[in-house]
Protein backbone atom coordinates (compact mmCIF):
# COMPACT_ATOMS: atom_id res chain seq x y z
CA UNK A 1 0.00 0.00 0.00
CA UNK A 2 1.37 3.63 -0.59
CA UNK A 3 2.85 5.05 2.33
CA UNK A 4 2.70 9.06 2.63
CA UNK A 5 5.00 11.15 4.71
CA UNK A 6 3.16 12.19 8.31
CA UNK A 7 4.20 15.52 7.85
CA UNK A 8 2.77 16.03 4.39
CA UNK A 9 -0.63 14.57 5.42
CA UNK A 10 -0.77 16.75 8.94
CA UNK A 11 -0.58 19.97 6.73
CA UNK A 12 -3.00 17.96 3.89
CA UNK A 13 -5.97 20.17 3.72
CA UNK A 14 -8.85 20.18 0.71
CA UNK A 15 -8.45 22.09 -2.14
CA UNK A 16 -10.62 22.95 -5.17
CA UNK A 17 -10.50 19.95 -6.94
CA UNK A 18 -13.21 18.01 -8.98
CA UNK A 19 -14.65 15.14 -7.04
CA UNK A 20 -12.52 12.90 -4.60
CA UNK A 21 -9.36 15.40 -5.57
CA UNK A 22 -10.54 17.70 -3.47
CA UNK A 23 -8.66 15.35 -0.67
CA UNK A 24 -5.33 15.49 -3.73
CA UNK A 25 -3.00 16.12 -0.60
CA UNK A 26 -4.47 13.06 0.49
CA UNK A 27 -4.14 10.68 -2.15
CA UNK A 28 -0.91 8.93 -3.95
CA UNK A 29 -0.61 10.87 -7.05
CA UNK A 30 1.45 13.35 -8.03
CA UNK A 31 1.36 16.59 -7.67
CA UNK A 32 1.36 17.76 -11.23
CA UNK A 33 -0.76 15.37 -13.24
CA UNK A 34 -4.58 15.99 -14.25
CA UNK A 35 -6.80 14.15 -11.77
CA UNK A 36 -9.62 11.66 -13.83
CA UNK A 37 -12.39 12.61 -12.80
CA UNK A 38 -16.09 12.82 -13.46
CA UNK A 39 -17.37 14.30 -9.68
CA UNK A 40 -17.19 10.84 -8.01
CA UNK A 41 -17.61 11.09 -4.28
CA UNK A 42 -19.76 14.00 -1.91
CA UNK A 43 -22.50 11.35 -1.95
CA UNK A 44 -25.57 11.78 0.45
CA UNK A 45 -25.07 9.91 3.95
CA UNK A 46 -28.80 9.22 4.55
CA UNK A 47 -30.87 8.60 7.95
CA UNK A 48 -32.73 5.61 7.99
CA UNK A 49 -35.32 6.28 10.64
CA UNK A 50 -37.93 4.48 8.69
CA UNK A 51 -35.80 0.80 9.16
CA UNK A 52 -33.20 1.85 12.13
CA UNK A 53 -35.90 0.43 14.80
CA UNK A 54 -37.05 -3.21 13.05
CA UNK A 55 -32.82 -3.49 12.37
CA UNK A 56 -32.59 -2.95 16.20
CA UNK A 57 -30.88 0.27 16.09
CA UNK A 58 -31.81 3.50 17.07
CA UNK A 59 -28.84 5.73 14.69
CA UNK A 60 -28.74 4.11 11.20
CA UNK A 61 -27.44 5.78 8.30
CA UNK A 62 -26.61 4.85 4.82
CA UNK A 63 -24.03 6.00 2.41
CA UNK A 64 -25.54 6.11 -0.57
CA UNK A 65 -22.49 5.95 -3.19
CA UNK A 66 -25.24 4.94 -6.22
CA UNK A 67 -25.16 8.50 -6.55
CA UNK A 68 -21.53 8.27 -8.30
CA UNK A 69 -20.85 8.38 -11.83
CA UNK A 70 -21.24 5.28 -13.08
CA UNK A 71 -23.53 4.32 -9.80
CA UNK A 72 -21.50 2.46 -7.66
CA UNK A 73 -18.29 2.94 -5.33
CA UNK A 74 -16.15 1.87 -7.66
CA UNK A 75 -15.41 5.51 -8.87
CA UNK A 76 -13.44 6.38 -6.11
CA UNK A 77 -10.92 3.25 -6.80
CA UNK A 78 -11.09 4.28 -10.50
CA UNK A 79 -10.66 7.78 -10.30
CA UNK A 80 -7.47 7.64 -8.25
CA UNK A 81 -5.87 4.55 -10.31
CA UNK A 82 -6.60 5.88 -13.80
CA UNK A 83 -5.23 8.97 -12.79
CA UNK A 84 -1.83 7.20 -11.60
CA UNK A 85 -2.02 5.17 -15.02
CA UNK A 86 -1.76 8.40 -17.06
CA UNK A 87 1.14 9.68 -14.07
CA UNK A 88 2.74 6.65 -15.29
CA UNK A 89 2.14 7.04 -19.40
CA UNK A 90 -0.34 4.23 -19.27
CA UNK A 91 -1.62 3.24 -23.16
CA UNK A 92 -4.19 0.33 -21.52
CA UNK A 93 -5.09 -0.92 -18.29
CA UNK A 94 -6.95 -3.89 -17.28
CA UNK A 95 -9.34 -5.42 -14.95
CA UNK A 96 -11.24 -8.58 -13.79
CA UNK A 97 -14.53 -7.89 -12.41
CA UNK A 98 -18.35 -9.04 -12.25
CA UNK A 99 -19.60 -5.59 -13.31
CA UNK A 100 -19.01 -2.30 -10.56
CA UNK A 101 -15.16 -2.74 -10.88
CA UNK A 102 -15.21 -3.42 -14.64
CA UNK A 103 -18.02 -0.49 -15.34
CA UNK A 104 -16.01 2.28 -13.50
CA UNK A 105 -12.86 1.43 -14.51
CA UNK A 106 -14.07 1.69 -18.37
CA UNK A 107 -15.56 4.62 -17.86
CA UNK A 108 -12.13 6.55 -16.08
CA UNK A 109 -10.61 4.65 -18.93
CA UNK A 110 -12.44 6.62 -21.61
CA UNK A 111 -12.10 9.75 -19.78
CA UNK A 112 -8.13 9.15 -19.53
CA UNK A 113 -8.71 8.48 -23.28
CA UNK A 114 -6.55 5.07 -21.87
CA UNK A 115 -7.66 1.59 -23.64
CA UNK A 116 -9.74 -0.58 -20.84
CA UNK A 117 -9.61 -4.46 -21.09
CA UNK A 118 -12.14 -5.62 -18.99
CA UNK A 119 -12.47 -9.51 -18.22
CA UNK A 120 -15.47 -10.97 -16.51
CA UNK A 121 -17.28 -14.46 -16.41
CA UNK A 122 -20.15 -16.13 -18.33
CA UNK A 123 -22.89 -15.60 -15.74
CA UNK A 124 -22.28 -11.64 -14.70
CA UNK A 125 -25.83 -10.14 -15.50
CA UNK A 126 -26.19 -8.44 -18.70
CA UNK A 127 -26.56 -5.49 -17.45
CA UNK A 128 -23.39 -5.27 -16.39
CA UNK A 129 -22.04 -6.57 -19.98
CA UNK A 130 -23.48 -3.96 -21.38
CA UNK A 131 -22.25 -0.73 -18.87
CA UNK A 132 -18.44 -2.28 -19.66
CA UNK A 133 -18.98 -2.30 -23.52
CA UNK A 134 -21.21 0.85 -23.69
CA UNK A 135 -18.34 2.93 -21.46
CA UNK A 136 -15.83 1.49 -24.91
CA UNK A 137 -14.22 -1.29 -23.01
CA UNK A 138 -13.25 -4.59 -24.74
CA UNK A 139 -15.26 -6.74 -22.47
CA UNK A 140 -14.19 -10.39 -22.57
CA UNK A 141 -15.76 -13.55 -20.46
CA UNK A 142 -13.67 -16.12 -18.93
CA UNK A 143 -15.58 -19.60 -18.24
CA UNK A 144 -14.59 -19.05 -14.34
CA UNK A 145 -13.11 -16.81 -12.43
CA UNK A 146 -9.51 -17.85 -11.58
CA UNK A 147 -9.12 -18.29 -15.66
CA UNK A 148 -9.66 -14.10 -15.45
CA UNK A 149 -6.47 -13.80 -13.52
CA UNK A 150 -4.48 -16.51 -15.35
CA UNK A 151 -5.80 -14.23 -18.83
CA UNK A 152 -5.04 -10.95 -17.12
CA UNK A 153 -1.83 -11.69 -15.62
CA UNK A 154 -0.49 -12.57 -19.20
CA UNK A 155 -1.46 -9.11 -20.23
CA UNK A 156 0.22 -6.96 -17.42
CA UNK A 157 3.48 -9.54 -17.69
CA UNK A 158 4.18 -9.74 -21.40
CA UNK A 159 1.59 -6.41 -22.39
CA UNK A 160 2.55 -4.03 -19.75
CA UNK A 161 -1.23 -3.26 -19.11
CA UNK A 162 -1.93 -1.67 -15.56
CA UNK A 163 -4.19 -3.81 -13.36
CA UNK A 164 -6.73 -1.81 -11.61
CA UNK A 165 -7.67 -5.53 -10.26
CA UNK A 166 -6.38 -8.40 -8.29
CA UNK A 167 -5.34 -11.34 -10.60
CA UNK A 168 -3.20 -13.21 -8.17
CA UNK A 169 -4.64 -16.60 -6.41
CA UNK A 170 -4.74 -16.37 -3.03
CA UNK A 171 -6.53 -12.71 -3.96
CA UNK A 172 -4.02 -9.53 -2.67
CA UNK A 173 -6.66 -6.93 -3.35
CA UNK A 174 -6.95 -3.96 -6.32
CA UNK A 175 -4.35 -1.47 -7.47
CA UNK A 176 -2.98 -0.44 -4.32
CA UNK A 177 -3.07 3.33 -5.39
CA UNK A 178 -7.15 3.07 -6.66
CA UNK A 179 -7.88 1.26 -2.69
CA UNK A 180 -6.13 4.76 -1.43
CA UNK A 181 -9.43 6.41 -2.84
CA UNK A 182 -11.83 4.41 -0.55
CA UNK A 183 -10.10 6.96 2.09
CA UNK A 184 -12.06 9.77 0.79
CA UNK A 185 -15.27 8.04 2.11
CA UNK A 186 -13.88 8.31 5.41
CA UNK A 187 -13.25 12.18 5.29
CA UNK A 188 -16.67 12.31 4.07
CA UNK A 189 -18.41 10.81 6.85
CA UNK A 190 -16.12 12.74 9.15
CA UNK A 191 -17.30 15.81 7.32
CA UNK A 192 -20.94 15.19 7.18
CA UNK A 193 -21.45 14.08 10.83
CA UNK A 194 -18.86 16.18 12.85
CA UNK A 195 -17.60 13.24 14.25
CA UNK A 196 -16.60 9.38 13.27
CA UNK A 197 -19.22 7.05 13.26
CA UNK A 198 -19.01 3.95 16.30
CA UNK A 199 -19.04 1.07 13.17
CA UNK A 200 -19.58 1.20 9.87
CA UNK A 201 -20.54 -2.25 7.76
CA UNK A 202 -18.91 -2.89 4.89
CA UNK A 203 -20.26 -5.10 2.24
CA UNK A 204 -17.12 -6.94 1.73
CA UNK A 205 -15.25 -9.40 -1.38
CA UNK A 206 -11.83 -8.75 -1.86
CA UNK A 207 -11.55 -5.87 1.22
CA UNK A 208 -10.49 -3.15 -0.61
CA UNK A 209 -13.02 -1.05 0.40
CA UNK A 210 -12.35 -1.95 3.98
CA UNK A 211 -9.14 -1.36 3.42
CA UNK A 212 -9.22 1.94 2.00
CA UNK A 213 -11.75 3.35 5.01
CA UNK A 214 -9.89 2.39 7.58
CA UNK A 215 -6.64 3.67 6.29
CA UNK A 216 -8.56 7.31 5.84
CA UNK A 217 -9.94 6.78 9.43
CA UNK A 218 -6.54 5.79 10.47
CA UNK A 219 -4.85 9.29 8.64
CA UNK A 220 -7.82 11.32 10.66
CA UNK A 221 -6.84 9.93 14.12
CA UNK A 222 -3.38 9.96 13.39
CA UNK A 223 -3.28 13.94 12.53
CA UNK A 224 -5.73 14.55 15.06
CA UNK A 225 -8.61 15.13 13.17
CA UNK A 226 -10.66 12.71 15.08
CA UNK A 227 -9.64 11.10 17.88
CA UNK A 228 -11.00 7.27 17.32
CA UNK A 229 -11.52 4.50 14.01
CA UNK A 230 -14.62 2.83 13.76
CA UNK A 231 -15.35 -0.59 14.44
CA UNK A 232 -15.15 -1.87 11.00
CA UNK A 233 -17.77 -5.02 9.72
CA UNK A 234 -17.37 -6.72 6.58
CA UNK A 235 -20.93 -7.77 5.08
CA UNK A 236 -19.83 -11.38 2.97
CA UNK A 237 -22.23 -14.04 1.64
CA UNK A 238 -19.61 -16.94 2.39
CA UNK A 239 -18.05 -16.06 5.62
CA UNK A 240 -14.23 -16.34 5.13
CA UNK A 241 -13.25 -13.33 7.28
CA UNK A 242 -15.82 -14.69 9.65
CA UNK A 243 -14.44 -17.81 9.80
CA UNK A 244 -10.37 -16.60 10.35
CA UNK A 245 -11.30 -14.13 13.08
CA UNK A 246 -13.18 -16.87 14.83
CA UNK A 247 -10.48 -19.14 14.20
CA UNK A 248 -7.81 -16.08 14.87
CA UNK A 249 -6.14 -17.47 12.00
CA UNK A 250 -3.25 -15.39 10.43
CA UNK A 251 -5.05 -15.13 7.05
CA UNK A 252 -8.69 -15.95 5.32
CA UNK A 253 -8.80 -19.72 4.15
CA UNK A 254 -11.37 -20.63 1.49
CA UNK A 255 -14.72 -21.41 2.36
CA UNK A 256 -17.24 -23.57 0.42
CA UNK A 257 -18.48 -21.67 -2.79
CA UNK A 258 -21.95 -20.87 -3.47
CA UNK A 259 -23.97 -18.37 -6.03
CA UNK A 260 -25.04 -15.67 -4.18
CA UNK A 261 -27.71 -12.79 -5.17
CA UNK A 262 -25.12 -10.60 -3.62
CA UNK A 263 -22.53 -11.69 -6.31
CA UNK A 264 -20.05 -9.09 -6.29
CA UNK A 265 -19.19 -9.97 -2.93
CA UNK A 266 -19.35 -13.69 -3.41
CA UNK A 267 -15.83 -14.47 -2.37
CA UNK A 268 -14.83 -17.47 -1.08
CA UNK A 269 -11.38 -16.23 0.53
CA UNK A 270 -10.56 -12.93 1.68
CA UNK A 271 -7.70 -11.16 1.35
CA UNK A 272 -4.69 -10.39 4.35
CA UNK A 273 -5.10 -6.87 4.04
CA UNK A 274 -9.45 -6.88 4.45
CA UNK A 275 -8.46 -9.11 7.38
CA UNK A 276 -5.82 -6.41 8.88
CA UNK A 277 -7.97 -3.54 8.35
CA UNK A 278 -10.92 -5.81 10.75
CA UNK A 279 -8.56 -6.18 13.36
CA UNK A 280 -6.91 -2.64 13.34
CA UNK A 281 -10.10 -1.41 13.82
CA UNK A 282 -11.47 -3.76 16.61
CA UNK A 283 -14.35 -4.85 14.21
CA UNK A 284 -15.60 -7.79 12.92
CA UNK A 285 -17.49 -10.02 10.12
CA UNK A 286 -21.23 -11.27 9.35
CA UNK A 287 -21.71 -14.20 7.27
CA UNK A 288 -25.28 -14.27 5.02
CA UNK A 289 -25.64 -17.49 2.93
CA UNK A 290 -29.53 -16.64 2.62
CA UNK A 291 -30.74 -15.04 -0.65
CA UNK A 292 -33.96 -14.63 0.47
CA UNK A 293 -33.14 -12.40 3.70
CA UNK A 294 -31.03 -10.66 1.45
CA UNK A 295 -33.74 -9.98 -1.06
CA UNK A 296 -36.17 -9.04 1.46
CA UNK A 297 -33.68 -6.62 3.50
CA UNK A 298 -33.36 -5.02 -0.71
CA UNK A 299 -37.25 -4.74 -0.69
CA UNK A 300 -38.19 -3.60 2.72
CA UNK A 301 -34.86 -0.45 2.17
CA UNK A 302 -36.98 -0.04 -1.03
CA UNK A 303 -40.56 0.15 0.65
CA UNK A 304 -39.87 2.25 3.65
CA UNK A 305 -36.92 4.54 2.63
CA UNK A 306 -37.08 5.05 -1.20
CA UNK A 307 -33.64 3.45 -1.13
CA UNK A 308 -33.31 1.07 -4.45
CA UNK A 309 -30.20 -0.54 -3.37
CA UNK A 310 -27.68 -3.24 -5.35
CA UNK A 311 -27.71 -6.95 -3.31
CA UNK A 312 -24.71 -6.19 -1.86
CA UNK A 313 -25.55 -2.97 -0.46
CA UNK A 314 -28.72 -5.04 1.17
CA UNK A 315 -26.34 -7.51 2.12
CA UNK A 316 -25.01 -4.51 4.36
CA UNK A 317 -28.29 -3.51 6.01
CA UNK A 318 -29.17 -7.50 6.30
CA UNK A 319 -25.78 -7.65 8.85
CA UNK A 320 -26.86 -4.76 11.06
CA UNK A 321 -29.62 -6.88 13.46
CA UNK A 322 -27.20 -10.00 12.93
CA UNK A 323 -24.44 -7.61 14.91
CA UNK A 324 -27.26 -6.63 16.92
CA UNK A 325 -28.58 -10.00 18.14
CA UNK A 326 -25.07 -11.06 18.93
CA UNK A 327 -23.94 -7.86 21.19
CA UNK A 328 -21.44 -6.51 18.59
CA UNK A 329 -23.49 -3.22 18.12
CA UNK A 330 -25.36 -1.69 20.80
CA UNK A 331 -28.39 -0.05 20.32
CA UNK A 332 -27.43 2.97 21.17
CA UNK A 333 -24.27 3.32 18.61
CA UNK A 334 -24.71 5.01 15.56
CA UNK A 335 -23.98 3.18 12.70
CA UNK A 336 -23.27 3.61 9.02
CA UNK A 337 -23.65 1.57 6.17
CA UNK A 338 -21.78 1.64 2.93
CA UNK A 339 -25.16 1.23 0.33
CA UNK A 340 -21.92 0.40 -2.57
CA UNK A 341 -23.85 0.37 -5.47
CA UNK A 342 -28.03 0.33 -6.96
CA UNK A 343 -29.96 -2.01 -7.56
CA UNK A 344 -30.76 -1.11 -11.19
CA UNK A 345 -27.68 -3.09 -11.58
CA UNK A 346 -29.35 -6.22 -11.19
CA UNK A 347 -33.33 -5.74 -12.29
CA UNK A 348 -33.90 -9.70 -13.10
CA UNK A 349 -33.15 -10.49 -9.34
CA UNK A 350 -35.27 -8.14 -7.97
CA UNK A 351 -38.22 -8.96 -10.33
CA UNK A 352 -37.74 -12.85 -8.93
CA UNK A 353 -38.96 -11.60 -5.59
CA UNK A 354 -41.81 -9.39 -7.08
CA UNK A 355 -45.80 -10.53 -8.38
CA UNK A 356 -46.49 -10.24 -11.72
CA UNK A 357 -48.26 -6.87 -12.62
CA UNK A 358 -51.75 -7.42 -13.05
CA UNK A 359 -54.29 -6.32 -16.41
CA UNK A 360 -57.12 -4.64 -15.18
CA UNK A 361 -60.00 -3.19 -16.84
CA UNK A 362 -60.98 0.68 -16.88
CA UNK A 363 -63.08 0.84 -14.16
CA UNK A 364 -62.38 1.32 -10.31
CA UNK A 365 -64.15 -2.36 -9.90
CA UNK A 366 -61.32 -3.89 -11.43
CA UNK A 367 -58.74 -2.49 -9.91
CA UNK A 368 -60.27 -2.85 -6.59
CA UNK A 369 -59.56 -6.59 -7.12
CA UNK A 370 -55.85 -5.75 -6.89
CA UNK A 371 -56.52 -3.23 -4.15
CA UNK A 372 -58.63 -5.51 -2.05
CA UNK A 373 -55.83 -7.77 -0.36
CA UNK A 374 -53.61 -4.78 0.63
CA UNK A 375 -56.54 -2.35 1.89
């Protein structure tokens, strides 16, 4: 991971910038090339009074990075390693990824005017096929995922592409300069609510952007901007940072695959660093196997706080009354949410979980058959 001199980030201040740059004295790149940006990051941190009580809390906030360019928090990892491939003259960069990753990384690709490879797997949604093409990357699929790494370590070893993804098995994270810009989330929160938060849940693959957050916590305590981190909790579908911090192993270990609704978190191993940045900050890790909880946590955000949220961002609100039930959040603490992407990324699921629209005829008769059960 970059490391920045303490005395250059306890003068850092912001500075008019577009987007994340605004925290430049923050962020590894240098000093005289043009940030990539397209206004990623000041996204809204929203209060969930409507669901804070049935998830068991009474402070419950959500921040809501769908509101980023290309709708997901991907931007901020983008933004900051695009603009270190043009630093470093850059002609293409590449990534592996189920969609987010892949989508924002094409897109800070075409702004850089910098060739995007973008390797994903037979199954990602279409949806997500079509962002990566649409935003001009060459958008290949790989039969499984480990044969994306094998592909994409070819092309940074014999190519000289830059990764702005892991391709390594065991998984070592993203570009180590794009995790830097997960920081910036934790200046905003800092910003927004005069003080840090007492945990904030991650919904978690790789860790990167567990990583990142704590490491912009850590730079706030450390300069004495605020004077604690946050209990950090990864949100994962298969449980492999769960399972090493009950173990207190030394690293993740795989855990038994399964399909998940929550896909882009569907890892089964974590990485050493998402494991590091859970223990640094005292936090911890909820395992949710159950696509249906997950889909109705999605519906219920949807139905009582306008919130459209991706899976994975459900997955997140889904762990709060897990951490709840088992004493790892008090009631009292207030608690923010990472909502990473929206669910608009992922229609089909949602309409799985949904009753078919009805036809009715012109007349309020009819439609009071469709009213009836709900009234």
């Amino acid at each position: 991971m970059p490391v920045y001199d303490p005395d250059r980030l306890a003068r850092a201040d912001v500075v008019d910038q577009p987007g994340i740059f605004r925290y430049r004295q923050f962020l590894p790149v240098g000093d005289d090339v043009a940030p990539v940006s397209r206004g990623e990051g000041r996204t809204p941190l929203l209060r969930l009074d409507n669901v804070a009580s049935r998830l068991g809390v009474q402070r419950l906030y959500l921040k809501d990075e769908s509101q980023n360019p290309t709708w997901s928090y991907k931007d901020r990892l983008a933004a900051v390693a695009v603009t270190k491939a043009r630093e470093l003259g850059a002609q293409t960069i590449v990534v592996s990824s189920t969609g987010n990753h892949g989508a924002a990384a094409a897109a800070y690709g075409a702004t850089a005017g910098i060739e995007c490879v973008a390797l994903t797997i037979v199954t990602v949604p279409e949806t997500m096929k079509v962002l990566m093409q649409s935003f001009g990357a060459t958008v290949a699929a790989c039969r499984t995922g480990p044969d994306r790494w094998t592909l994409m370590a070819q092309g940074v070893a014999e190519r000289g592409w830059i990764p702005m993804s892991g391709f390594h098995d065991p998984p070592s994270g993203s570009n180590p300069f794009g995790v830097d810009g997960y920081k910036t989330i934790a200046y905003e929160l800092v910003k927004d609510l005069g003080t840090a938060p007492d945990v904030v849940v991650v919904p978690t693959a790789y860790g990167d952007g567990l990583i990142g957050i704590q490491r912009g916590f850590e730079d706030l305590r450390s300069t004495g901007r605020t004077s604690r981190v946050p209990r950090l909790m990864a949100a994962e579908p298969l449980g492999s940072y769960a399972r090493a911090l009950e173990n207190g192993l030394e690293t993740p270990v795989p855990v038994p695959f399964a399909m998940s609704v929550a896909f882009s978190t569907a890892t089964p191993i974590g990485t050493y660093q998402g494991l590091e940045a859970l223990r640094r900050s005292s936090g911890g890790a909820v395992e949710l196997r159950d696509d249906e909880e997950i889909m109705q946590m999605q519906l219920l955000a949807a139905r009582t706080e306008g919130l459209y949220a991706e899976a994975a961002s459900a997955l997140g609100l889904a762990a709060v009354p897990r951490l709840v039930a088992n004493g790892v959040i008090a009631d009292d603490e207030l608690v923010v949410v990472i909502g990473s992407s929206t669910g608009l990324k992922d229609v089909g699921e949602t309409a799985n979980h949904l009753a078919q629209v009805p036809v009715v005829d012109p007349d309020l008769a009819s439609l009071d058959t469709v009213l009836a059960p709900t009234t």
